[in-house]
C-alpha atoms as a PDB file:
ATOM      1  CA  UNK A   1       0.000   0.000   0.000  1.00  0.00           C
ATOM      2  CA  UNK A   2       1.070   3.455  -1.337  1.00  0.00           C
ATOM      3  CA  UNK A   3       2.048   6.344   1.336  1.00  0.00           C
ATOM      4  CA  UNK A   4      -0.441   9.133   0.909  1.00  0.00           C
ATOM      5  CA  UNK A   5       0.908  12.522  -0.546  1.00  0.00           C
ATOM      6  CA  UNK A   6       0.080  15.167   2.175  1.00  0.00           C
ATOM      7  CA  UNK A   7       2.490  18.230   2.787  1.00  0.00           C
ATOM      8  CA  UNK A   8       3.066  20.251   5.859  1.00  0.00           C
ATOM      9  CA  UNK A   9       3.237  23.760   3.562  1.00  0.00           C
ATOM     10  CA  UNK A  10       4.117  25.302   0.439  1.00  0.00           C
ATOM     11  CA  UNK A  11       6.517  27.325  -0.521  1.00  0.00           C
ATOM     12  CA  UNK A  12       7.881  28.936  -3.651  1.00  0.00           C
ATOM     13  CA  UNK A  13      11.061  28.313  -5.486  1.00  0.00           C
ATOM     14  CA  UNK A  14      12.708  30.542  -8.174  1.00  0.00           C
ATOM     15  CA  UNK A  15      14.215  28.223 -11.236  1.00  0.00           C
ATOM     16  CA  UNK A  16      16.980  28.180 -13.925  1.00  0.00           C
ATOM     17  CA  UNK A  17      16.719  26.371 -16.837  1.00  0.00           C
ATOM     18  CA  UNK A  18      20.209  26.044 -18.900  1.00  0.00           C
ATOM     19  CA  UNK A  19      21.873  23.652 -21.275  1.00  0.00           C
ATOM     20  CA  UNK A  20      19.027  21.219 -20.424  1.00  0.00           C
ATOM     21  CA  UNK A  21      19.226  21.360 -17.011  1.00  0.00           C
ATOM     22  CA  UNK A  22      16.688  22.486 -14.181  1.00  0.00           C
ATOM     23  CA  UNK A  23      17.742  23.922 -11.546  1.00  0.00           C
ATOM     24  CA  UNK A  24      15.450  25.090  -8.360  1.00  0.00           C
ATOM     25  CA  UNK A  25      16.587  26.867  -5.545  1.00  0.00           C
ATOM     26  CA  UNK A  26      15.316  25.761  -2.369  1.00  0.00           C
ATOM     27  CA  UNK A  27      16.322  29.344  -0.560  1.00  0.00           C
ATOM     28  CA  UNK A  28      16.201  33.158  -1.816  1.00  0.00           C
ATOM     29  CA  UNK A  29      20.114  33.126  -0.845  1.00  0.00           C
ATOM     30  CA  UNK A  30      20.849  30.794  -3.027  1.00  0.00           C
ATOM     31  CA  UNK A  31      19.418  32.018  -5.689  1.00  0.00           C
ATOM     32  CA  UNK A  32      20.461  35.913  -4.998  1.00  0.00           C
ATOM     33  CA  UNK A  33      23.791  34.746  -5.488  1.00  0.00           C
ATOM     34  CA  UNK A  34      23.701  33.444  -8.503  1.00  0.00           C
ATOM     35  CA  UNK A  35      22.812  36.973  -9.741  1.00  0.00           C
ATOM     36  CA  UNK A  36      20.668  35.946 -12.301  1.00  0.00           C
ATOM     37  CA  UNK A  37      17.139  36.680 -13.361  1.00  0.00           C
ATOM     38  CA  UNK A  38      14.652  33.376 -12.442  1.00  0.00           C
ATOM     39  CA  UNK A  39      13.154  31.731 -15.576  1.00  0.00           C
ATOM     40  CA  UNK A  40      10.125  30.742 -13.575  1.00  0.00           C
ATOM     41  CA  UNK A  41       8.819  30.083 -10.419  1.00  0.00           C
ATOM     42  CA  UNK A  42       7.328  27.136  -9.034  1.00  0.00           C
ATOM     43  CA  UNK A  43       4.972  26.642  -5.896  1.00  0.00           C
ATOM     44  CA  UNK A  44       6.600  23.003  -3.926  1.00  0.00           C
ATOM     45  CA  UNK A  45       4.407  21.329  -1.521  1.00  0.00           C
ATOM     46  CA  UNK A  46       6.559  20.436   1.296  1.00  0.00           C
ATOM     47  CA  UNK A  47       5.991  16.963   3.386  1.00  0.00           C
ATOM     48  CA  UNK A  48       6.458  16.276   6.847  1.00  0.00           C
ATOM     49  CA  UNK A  49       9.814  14.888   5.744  1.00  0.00           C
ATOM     50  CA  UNK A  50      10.768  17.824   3.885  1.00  0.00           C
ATOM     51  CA  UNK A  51       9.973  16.486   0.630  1.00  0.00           C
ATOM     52  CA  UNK A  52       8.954  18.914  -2.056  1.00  0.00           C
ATOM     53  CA  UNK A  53       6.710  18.060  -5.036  1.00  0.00           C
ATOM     54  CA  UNK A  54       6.209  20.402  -7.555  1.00  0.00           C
ATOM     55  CA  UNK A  55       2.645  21.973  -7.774  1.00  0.00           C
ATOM     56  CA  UNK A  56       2.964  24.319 -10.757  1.00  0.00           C
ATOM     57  CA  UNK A  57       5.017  26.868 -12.659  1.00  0.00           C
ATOM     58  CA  UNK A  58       4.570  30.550 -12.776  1.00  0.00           C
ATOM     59  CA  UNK A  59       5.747  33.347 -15.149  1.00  0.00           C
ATOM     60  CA  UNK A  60       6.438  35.502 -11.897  1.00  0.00           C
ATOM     61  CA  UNK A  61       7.457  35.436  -7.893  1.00  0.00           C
ATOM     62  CA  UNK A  62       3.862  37.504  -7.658  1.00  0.00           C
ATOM     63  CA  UNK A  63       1.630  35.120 -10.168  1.00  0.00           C
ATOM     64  CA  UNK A  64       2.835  32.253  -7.910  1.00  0.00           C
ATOM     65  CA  UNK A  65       2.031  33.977  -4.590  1.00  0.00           C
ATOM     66  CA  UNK A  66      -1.104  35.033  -5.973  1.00  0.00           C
ATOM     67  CA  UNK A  67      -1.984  31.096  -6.209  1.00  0.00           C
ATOM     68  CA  UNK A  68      -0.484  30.185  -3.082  1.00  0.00           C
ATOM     69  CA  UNK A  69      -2.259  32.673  -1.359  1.00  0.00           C
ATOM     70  CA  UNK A  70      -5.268  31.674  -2.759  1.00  0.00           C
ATOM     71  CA  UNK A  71      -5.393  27.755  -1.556  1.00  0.00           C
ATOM     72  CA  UNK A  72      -4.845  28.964   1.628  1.00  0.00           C
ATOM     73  CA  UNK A  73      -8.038  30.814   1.829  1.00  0.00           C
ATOM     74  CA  UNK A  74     -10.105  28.918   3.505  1.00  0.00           C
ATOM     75  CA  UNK A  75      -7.513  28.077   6.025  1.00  0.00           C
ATOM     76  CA  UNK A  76      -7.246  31.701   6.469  1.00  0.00           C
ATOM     77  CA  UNK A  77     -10.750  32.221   6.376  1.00  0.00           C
ATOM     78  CA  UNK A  78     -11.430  29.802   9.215  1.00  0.00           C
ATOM     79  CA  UNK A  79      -8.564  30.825  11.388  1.00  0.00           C
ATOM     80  CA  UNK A  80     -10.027  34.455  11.080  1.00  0.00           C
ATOM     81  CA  UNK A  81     -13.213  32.904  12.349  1.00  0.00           C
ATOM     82  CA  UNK A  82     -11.618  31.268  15.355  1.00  0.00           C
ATOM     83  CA  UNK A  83      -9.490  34.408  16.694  1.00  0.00           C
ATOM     84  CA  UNK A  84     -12.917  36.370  16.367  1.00  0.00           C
ATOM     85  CA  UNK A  85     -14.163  34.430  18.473  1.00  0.00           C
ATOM     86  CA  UNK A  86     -16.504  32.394  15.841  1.00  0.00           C
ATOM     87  CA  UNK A  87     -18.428  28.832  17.502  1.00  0.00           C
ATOM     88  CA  UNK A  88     -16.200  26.250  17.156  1.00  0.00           C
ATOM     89  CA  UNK A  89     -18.908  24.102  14.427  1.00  0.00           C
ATOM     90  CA  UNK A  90     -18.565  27.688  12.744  1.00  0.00           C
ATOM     91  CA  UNK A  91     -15.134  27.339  12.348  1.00  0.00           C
ATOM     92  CA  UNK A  92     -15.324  23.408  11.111  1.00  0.00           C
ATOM     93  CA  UNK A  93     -18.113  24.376   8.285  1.00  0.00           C
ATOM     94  CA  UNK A  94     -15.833  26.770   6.999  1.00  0.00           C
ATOM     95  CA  UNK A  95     -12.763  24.027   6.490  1.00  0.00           C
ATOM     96  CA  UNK A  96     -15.719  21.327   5.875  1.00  0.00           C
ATOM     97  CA  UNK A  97     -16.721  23.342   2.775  1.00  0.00           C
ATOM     98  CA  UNK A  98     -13.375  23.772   2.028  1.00  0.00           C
ATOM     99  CA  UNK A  99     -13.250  20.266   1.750  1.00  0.00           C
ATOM    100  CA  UNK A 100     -16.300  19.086   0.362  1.00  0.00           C
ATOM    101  CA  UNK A 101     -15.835  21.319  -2.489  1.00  0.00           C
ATOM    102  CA  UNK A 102     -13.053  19.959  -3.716  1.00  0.00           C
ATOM    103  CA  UNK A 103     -13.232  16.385  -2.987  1.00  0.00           C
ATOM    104  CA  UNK A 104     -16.209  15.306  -5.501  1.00  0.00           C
ATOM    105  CA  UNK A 105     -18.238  16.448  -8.035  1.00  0.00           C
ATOM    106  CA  UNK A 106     -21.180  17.614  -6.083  1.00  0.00           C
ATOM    107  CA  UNK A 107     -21.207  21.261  -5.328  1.00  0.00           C
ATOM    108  CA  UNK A 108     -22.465  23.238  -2.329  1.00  0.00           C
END
C-alpha cells in the first residue's frame, strides 16, 4: 500500500533552466547569489519529511504567490473565524466546505 501525498506547507522556489538542465533553488540566498534573473517560479508542496513536489510553474514570484495565497483561503478564512471568536462548528463548516468542495463532483 502506497504512502499518501500530504504536505506540511508550500513554498515557492525561483528556477533556472540552462543547457538542459533544471535547476530550483530551495532558498532566496541561493538564488540571490547566482545573480541571475529566475526563468520561472514554481509553488513546492513540502511533506512532513521535507519532501517537495512540484505543484505548478509561474511566469512571476507575484503570479505564484497570488496562487499560493489563494489555496490557503479557507484556512485563512477559518482561522479568522476562530481568533474572532466564531463557535467552534462555525469554524469546522468553513474548512468542511473547504473540503467538500473539492473532494467530488457535487457542489455546495
Amino acid at each position: 500500500m502506497s504512502k499518501e501525498l500530504t504536505f506540511a506547507y508550500m513554498e515557492i522556489r525561483p528556477v533556472h533552466e540552462a543547457h538542459g538542465q533544471i535547476v530550483s533553488y530551495p532558498t532566496f540566498e541561493a538564488y540571490k547569489e547566482t545573480g541571475k534573473e529566475a526563468d520561472y517560479w514554481t509553488i513546492y508542496g513540502i511533506s512532513p519529511e521535507h519532501e517537495a513536489t512540484a505543484i505548478g510553474d509561474f511566469k512571476t514570484f507575484k503570479d505564484a504567490a497570488k496562487i499560493m495565497w489563494a489555496i490557503y483561503a479557507p484556512l485563512w478564512k477559518a482561522r479568522d473565524a476562530h481568533a474572532e471568536g466564531a463557535e467552534v462548528e462555525d469554524v469546522v463548516s468553513i474548512l468542511e466546505d473547504a473540503i467538500n468542495q473539492c473532494s467530488n463532483e457535487e457542489r455546495i
